[in-house]
C-alpha atoms as a PDB file:
ATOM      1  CA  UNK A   1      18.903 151.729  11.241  1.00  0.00           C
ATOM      2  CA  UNK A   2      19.698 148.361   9.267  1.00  0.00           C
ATOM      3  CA  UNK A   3      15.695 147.682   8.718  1.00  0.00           C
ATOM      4  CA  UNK A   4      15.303 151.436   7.390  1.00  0.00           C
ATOM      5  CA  UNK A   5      18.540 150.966   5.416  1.00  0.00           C
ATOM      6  CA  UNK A   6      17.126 147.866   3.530  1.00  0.00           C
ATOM      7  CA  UNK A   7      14.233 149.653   2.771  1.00  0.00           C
ATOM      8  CA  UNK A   8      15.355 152.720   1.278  1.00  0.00           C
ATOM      9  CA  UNK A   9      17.865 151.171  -0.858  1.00  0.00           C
ATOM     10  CA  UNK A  10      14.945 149.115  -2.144  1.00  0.00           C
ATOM     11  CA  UNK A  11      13.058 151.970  -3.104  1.00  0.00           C
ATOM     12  CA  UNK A  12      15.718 154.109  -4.174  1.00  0.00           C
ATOM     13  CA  UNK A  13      16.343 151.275  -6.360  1.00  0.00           C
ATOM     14  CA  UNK A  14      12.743 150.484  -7.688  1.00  0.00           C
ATOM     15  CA  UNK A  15      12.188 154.749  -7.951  1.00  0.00           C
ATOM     16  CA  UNK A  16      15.356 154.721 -10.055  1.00  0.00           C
ATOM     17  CA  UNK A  17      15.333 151.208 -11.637  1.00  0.00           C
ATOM     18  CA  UNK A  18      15.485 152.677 -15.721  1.00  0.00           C
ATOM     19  CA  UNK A  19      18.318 154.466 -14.739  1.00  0.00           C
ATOM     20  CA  UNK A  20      20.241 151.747 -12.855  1.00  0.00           C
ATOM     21  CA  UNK A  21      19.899 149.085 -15.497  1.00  0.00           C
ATOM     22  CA  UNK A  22      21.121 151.509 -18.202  1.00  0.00           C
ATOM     23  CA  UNK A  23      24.287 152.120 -16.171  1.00  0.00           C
ATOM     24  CA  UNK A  24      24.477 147.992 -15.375  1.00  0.00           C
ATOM     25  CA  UNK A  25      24.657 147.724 -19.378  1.00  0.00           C
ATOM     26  CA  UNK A  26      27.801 149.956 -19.404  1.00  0.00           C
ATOM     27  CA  UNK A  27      28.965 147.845 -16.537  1.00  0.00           C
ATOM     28  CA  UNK A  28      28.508 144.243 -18.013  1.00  0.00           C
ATOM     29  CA  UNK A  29      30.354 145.718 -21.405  1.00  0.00           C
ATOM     30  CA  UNK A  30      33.219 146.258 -18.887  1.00  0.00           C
ATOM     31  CA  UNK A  31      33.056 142.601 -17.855  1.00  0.00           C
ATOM     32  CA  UNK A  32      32.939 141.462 -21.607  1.00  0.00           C
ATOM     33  CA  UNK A  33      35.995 143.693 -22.424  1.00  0.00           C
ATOM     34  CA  UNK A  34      37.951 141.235 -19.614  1.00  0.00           C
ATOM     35  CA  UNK A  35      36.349 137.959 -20.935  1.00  0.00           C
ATOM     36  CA  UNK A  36      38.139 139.248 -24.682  1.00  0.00           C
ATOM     37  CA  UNK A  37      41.240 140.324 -22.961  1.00  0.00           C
ATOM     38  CA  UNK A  38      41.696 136.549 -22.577  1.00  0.00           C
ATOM     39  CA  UNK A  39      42.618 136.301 -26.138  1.00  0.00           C
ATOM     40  CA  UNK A  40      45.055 138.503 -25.890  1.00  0.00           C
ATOM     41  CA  UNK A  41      47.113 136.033 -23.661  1.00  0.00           C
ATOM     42  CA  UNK A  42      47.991 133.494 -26.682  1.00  0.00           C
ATOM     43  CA  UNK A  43      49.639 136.738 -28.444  1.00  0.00           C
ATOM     44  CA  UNK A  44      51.360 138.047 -25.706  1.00  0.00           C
ATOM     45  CA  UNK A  45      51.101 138.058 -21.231  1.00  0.00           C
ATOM     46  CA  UNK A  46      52.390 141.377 -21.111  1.00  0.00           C
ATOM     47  CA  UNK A  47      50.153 142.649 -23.224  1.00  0.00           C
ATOM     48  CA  UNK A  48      46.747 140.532 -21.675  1.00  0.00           C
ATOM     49  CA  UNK A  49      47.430 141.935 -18.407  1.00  0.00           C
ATOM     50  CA  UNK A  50      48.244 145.821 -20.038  1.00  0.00           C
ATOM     51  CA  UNK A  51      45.305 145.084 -21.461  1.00  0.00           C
ATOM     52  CA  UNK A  52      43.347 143.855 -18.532  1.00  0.00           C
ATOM     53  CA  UNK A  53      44.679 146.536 -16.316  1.00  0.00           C
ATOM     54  CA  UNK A  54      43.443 149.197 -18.645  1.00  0.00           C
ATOM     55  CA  UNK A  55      39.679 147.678 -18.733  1.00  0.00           C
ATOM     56  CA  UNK A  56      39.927 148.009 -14.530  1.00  0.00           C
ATOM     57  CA  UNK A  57      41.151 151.393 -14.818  1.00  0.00           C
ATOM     58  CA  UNK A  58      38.710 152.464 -16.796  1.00  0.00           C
ATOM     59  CA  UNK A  59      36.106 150.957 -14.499  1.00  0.00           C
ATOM     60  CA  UNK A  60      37.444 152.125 -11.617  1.00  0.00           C
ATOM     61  CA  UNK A  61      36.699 155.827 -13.459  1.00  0.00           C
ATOM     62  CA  UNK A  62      33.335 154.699 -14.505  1.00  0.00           C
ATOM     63  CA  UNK A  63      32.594 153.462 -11.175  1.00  0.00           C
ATOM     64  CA  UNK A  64      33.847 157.552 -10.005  1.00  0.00           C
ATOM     65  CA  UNK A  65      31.059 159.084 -12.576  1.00  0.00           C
ATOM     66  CA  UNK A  66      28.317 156.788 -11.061  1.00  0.00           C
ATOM     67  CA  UNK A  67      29.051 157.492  -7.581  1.00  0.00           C
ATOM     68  CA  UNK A  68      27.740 161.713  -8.511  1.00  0.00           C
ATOM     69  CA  UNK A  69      24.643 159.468  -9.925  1.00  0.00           C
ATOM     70  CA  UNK A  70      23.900 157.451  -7.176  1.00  0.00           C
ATOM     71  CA  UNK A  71      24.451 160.792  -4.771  1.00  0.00           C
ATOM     72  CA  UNK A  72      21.796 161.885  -6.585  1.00  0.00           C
ATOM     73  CA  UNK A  73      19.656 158.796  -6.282  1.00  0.00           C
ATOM     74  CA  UNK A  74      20.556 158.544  -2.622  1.00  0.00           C
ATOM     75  CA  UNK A  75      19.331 162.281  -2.270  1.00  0.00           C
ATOM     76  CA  UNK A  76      16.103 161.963  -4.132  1.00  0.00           C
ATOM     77  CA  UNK A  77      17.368 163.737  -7.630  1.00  0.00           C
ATOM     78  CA  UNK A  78      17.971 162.668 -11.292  1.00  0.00           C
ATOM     79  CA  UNK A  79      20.858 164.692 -12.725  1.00  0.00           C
ATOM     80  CA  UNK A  80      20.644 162.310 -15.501  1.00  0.00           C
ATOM     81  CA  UNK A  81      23.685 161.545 -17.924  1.00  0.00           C
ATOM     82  CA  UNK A  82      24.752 165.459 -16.829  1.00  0.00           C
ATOM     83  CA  UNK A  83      25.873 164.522 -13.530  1.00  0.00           C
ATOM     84  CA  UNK A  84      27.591 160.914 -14.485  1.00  0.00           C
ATOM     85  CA  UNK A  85      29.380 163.277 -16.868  1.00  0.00           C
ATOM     86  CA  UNK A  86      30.478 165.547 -14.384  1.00  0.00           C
ATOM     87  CA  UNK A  87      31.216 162.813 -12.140  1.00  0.00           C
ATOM     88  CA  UNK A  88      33.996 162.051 -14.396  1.00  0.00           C
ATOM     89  CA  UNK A  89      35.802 165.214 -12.828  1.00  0.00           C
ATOM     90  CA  UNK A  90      34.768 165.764  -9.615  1.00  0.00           C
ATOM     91  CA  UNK A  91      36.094 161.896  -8.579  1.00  0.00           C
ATOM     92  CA  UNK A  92      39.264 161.548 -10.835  1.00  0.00           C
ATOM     93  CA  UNK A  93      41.987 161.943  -8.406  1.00  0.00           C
ATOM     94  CA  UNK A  94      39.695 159.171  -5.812  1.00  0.00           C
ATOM     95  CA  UNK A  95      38.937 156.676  -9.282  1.00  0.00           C
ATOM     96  CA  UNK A  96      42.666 156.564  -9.622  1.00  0.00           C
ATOM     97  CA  UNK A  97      43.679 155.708  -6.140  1.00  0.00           C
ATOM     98  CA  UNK A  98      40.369 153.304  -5.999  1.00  0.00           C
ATOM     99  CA  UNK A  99      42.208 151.634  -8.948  1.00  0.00           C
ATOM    100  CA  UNK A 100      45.432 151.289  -6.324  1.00  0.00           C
ATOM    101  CA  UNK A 101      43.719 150.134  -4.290  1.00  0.00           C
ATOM    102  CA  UNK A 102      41.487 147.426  -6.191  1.00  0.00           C
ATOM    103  CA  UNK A 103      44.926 146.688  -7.973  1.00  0.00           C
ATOM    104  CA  UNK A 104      46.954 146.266  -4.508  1.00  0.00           C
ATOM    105  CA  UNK A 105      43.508 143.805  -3.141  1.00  0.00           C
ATOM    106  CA  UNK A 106      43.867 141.260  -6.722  1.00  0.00           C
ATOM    107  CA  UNK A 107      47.813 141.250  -6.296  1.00  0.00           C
ATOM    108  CA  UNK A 108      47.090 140.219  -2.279  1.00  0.00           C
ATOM    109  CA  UNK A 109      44.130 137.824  -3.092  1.00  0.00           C
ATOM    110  CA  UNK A 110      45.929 135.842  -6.157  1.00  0.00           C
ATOM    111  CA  UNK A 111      49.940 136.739  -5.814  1.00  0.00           C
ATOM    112  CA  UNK A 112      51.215 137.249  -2.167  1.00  0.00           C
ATOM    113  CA  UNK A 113      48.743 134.754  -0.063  1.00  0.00           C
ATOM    114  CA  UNK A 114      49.408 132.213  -2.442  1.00  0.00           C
ATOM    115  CA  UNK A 115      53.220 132.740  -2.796  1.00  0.00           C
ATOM    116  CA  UNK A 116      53.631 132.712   1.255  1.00  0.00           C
ATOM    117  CA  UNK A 117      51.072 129.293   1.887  1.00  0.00           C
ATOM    118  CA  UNK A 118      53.286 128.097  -0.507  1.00  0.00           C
ATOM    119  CA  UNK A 119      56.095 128.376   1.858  1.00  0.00           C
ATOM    120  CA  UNK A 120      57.218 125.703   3.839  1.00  0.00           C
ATOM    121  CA  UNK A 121      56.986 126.402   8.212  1.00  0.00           C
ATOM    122  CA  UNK A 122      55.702 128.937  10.458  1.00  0.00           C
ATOM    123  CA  UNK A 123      56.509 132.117   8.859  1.00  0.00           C
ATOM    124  CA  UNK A 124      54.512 131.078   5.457  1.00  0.00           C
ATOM    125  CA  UNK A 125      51.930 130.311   7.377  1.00  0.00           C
ATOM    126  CA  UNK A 126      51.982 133.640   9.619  1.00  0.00           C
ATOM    127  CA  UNK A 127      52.590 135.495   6.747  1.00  0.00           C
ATOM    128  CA  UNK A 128      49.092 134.349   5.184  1.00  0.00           C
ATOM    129  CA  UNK A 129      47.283 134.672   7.587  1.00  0.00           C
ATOM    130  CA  UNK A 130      48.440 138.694   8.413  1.00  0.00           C
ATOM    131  CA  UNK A 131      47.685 139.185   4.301  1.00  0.00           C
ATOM    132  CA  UNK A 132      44.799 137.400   4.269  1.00  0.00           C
ATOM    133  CA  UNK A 133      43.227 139.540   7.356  1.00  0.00           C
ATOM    134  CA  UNK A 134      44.573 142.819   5.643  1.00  0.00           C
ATOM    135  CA  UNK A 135      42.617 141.990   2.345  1.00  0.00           C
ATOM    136  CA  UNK A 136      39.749 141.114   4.517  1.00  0.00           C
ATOM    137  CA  UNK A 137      39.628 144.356   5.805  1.00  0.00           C
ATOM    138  CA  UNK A 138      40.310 145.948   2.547  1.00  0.00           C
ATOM    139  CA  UNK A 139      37.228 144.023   1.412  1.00  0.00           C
ATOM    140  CA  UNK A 140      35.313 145.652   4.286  1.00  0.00           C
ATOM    141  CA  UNK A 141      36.354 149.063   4.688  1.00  0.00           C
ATOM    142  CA  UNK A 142      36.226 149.440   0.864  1.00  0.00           C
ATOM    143  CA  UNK A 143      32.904 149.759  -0.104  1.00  0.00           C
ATOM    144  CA  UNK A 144      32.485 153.165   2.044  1.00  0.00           C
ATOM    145  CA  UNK A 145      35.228 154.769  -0.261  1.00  0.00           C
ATOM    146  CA  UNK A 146      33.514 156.365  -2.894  1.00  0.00           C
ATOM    147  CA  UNK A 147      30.328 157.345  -1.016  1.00  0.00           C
ATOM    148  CA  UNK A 148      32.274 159.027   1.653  1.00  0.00           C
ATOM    149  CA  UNK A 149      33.855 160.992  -1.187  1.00  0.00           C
ATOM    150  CA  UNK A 150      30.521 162.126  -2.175  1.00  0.00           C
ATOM    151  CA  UNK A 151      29.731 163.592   1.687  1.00  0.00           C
ATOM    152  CA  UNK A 152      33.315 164.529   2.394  1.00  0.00           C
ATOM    153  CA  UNK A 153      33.564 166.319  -1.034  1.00  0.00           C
ATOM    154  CA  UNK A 154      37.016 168.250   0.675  1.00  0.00           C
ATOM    155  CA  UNK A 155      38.987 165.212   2.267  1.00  0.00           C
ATOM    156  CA  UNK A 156      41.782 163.597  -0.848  1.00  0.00           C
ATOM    157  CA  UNK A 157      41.618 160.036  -1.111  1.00  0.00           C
ATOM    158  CA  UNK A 158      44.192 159.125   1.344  1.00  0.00           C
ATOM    159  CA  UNK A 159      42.006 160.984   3.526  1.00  0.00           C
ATOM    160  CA  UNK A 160      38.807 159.295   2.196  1.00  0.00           C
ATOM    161  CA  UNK A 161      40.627 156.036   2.598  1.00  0.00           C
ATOM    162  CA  UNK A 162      41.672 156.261   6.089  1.00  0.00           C
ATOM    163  CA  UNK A 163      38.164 157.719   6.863  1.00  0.00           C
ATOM    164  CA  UNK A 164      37.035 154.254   5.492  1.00  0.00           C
ATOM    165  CA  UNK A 165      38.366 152.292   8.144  1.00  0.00           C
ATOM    166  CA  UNK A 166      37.307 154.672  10.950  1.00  0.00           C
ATOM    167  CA  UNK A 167      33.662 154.324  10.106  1.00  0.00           C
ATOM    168  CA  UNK A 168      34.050 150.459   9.609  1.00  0.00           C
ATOM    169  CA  UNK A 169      35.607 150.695  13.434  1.00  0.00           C
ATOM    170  CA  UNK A 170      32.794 152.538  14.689  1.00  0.00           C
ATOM    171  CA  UNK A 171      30.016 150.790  13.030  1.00  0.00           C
ATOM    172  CA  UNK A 172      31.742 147.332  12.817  1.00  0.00           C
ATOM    173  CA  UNK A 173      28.122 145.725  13.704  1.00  0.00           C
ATOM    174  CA  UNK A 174      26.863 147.310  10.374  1.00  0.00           C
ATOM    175  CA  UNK A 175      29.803 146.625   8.787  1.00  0.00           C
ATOM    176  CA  UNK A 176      29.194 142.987   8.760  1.00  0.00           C
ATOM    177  CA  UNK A 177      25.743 143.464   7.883  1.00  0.00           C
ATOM    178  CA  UNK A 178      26.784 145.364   4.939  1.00  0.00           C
ATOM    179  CA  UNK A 179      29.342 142.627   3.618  1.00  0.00           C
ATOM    180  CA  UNK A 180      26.536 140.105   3.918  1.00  0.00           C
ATOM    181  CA  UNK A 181      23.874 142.299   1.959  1.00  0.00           C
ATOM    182  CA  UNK A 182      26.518 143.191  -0.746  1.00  0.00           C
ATOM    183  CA  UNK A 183      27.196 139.164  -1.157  1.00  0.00           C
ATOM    184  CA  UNK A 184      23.572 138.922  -1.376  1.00  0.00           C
ATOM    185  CA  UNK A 185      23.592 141.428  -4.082  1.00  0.00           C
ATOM    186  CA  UNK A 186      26.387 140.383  -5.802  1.00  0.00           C
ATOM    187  CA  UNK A 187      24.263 136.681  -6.373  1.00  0.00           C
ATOM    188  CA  UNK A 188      21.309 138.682  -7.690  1.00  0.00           C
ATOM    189  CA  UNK A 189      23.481 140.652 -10.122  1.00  0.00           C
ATOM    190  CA  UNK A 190      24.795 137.199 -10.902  1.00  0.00           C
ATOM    191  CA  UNK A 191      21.552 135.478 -11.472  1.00  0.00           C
ATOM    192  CA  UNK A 192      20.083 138.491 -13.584  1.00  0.00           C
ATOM    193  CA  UNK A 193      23.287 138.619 -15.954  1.00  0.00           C
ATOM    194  CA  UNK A 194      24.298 141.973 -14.519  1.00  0.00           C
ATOM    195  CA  UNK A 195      21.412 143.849 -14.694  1.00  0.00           C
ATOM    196  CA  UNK A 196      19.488 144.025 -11.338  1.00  0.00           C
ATOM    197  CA  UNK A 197      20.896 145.374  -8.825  1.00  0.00           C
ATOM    198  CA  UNK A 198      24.362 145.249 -10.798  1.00  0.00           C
ATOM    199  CA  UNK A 199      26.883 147.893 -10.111  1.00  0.00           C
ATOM    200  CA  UNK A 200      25.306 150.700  -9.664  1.00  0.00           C
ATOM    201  CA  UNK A 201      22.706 149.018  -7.395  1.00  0.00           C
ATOM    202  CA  UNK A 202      25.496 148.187  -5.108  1.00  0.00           C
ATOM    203  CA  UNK A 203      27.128 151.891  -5.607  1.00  0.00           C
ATOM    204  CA  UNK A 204      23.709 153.606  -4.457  1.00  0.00           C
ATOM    205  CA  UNK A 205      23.437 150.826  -1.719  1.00  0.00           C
ATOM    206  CA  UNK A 206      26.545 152.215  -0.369  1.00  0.00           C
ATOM    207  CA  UNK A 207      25.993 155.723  -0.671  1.00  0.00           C
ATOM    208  CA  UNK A 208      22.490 155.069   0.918  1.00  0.00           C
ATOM    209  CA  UNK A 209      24.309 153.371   4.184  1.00  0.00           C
ATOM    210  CA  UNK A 210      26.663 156.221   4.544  1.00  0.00           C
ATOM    211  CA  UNK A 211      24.094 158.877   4.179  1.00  0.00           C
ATOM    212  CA  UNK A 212      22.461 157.309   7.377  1.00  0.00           C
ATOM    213  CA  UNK A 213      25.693 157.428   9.209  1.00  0.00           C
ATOM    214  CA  UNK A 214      26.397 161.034   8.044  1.00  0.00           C
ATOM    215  CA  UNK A 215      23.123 161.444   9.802  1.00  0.00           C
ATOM    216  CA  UNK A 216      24.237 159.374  12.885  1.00  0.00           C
ATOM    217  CA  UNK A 217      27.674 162.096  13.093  1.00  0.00           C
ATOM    218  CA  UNK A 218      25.478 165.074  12.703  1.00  0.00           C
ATOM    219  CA  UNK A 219      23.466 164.043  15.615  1.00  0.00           C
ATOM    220  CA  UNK A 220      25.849 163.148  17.783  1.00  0.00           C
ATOM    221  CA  UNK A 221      27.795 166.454  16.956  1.00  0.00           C
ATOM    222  CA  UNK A 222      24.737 168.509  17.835  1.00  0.00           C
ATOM    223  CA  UNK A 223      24.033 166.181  20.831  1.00  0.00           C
ATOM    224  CA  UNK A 224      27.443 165.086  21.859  1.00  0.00           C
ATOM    225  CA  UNK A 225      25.871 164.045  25.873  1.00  0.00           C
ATOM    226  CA  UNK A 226      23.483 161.350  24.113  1.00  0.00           C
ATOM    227  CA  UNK A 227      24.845 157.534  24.511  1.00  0.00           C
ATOM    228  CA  UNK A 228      26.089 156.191  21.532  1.00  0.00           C
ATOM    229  CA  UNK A 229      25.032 152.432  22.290  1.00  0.00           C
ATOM    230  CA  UNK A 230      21.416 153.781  22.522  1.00  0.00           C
ATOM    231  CA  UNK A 231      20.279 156.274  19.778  1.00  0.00           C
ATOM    232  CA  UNK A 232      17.151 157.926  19.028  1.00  0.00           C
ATOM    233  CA  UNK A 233      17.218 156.447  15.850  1.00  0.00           C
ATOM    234  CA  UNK A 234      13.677 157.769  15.043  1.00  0.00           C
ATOM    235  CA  UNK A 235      14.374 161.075  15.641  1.00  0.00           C
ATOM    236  CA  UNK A 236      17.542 160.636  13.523  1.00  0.00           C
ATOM    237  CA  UNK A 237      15.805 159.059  10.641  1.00  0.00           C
ATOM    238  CA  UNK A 238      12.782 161.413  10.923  1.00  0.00           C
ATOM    239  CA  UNK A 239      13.452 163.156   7.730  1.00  0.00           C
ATOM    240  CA  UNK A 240      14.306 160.523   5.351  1.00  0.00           C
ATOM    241  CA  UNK A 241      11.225 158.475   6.430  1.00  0.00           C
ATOM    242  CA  UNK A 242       8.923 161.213   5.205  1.00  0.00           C
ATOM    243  CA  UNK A 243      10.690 161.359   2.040  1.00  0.00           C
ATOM    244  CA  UNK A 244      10.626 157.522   1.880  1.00  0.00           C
ATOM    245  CA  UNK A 245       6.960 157.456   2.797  1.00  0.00           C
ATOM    246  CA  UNK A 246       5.001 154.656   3.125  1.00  0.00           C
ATOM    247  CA  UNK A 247       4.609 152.971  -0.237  1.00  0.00           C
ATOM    248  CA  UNK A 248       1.707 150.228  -1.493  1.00  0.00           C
ATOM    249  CA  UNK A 249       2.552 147.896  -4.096  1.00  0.00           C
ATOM    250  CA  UNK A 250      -0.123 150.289  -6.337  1.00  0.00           C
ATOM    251  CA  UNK A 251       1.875 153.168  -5.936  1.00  0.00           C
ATOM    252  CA  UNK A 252       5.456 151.646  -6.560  1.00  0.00           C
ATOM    253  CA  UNK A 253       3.661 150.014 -10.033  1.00  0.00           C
ATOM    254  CA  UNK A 254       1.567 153.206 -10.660  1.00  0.00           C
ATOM    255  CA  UNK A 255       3.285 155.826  -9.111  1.00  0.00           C
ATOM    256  CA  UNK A 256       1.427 158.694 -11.227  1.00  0.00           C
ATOM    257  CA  UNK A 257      -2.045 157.417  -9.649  1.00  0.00           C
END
């Protein structure tokens, strides 16, 4: 699964790459927003982190409307600027508590493990390490959330939340993988200023991964007597490798010939 995984998030990135770096532009203005913000702070530090908590709110939305994009991506479509629009909508109430959540991870990361290894004795110490395992699997589990509220289109967010955390249990090998591949990412979007594979790279990498896994549960609901630790993983994939294809570096450069 992981070696058919990297490859169709490449090509679902290189098939979509216009598309991806126009929504990366929206995405780096977000990050310049919070770079100004910082002036804010000499006026007032109410008011910077109002101000900063806005910009991630606002993201947190944006990131919402990409996920209907990237469903599309991930499903071989282009709604175009349509479906980010309606994205808007159809995610809301899961942006908002995504925004909780990212909100409760930065108050966990640069407030409470801080304040307790500042502590003097055992129970500072205990203390950090509990919080610093719960934002680690925060960090893991989190990545699933708004892709598995593009599958699960019925479950809330609580529901999509907790759902997180059940398919980082049962996939914990890919899991890993994943976090390593989205650090990997994160230094390319860092190297190319934001633009390749950026956020919505990453957001179509994840709805990619849980696509596969979606595919994983639907065989294993259809076949519930076949062993888990050894699936037919060609059979499963079947479909999406025809759609993928096999691809030449002519035809990914000159796709119309």
């Amino acid at each position: 699964m992981i070696g058919f995984f990297i490859n169709k998030a490449f090509f679902d990135g290189w098939d979509n790459l216009i598309g991806l770096v126009v929504y990366n532009l929206i995405s780096v203005g977000f990050l310049m927003l919070l770079l100004l913000s910082s002036y804010v702070m000499d006026v007032s530090t109410v008011l910077w982190f109002v101000a900063v908590m806005a910009v991630v709110f606002c993201f947190c939305l944006f990131q919402g409307a990409l996920s209907n994009v990237c469903l599309g991506y991930s499903n071989y479509q282009r709604g175009g600027f349509a479906s980010f629009r309606e994205g808007f909508g159809r995610y809301l109430s899961h942006s908002v508590f995504y925004f909780v959540m990212v909100t409760a991870i930065i108050v966990i990361m640069f407030f409470v493990i801080p304040f307790y290894m500042a502590l003097e004795g055992i129970i500072g110490t205990l203390l950090s390490v509990i919080m610093v395992w719960v934002a680690v699997f925060l960090l893991l589990a989190m990545p699933y959330y708004f892709a598995l509220s593009s599958y699960l289109p019925g479950d809330g967010p609580l529901k999509t939340f907790k759902k997180c955390f059940i398919i980082m249990g049962d996939n914990i090998g890919f899991t890993l993988f994943f976090a390593v591949y989205n650090v990997i990412l994160l230094i390319l979007t860092v190297v190319t200023m934001g633009f390749i594979p950026g956020v919505a790279g990453m957001n179509l990498a994840c709805h990619d991964a849980i696509k596969l896994m979606m595919l994983k549960y639907d065989y294993l609901e259809a076949n519930p007597d076949t062993d888990r630790r050894h699936l037919p993983w060609d059979d499963i994939l079947f479909d999406e490798r025809e759609k993928v294809g096999p691809r030449s570096l002519r035809s990914m450069i000159f796709p119309w010939k």
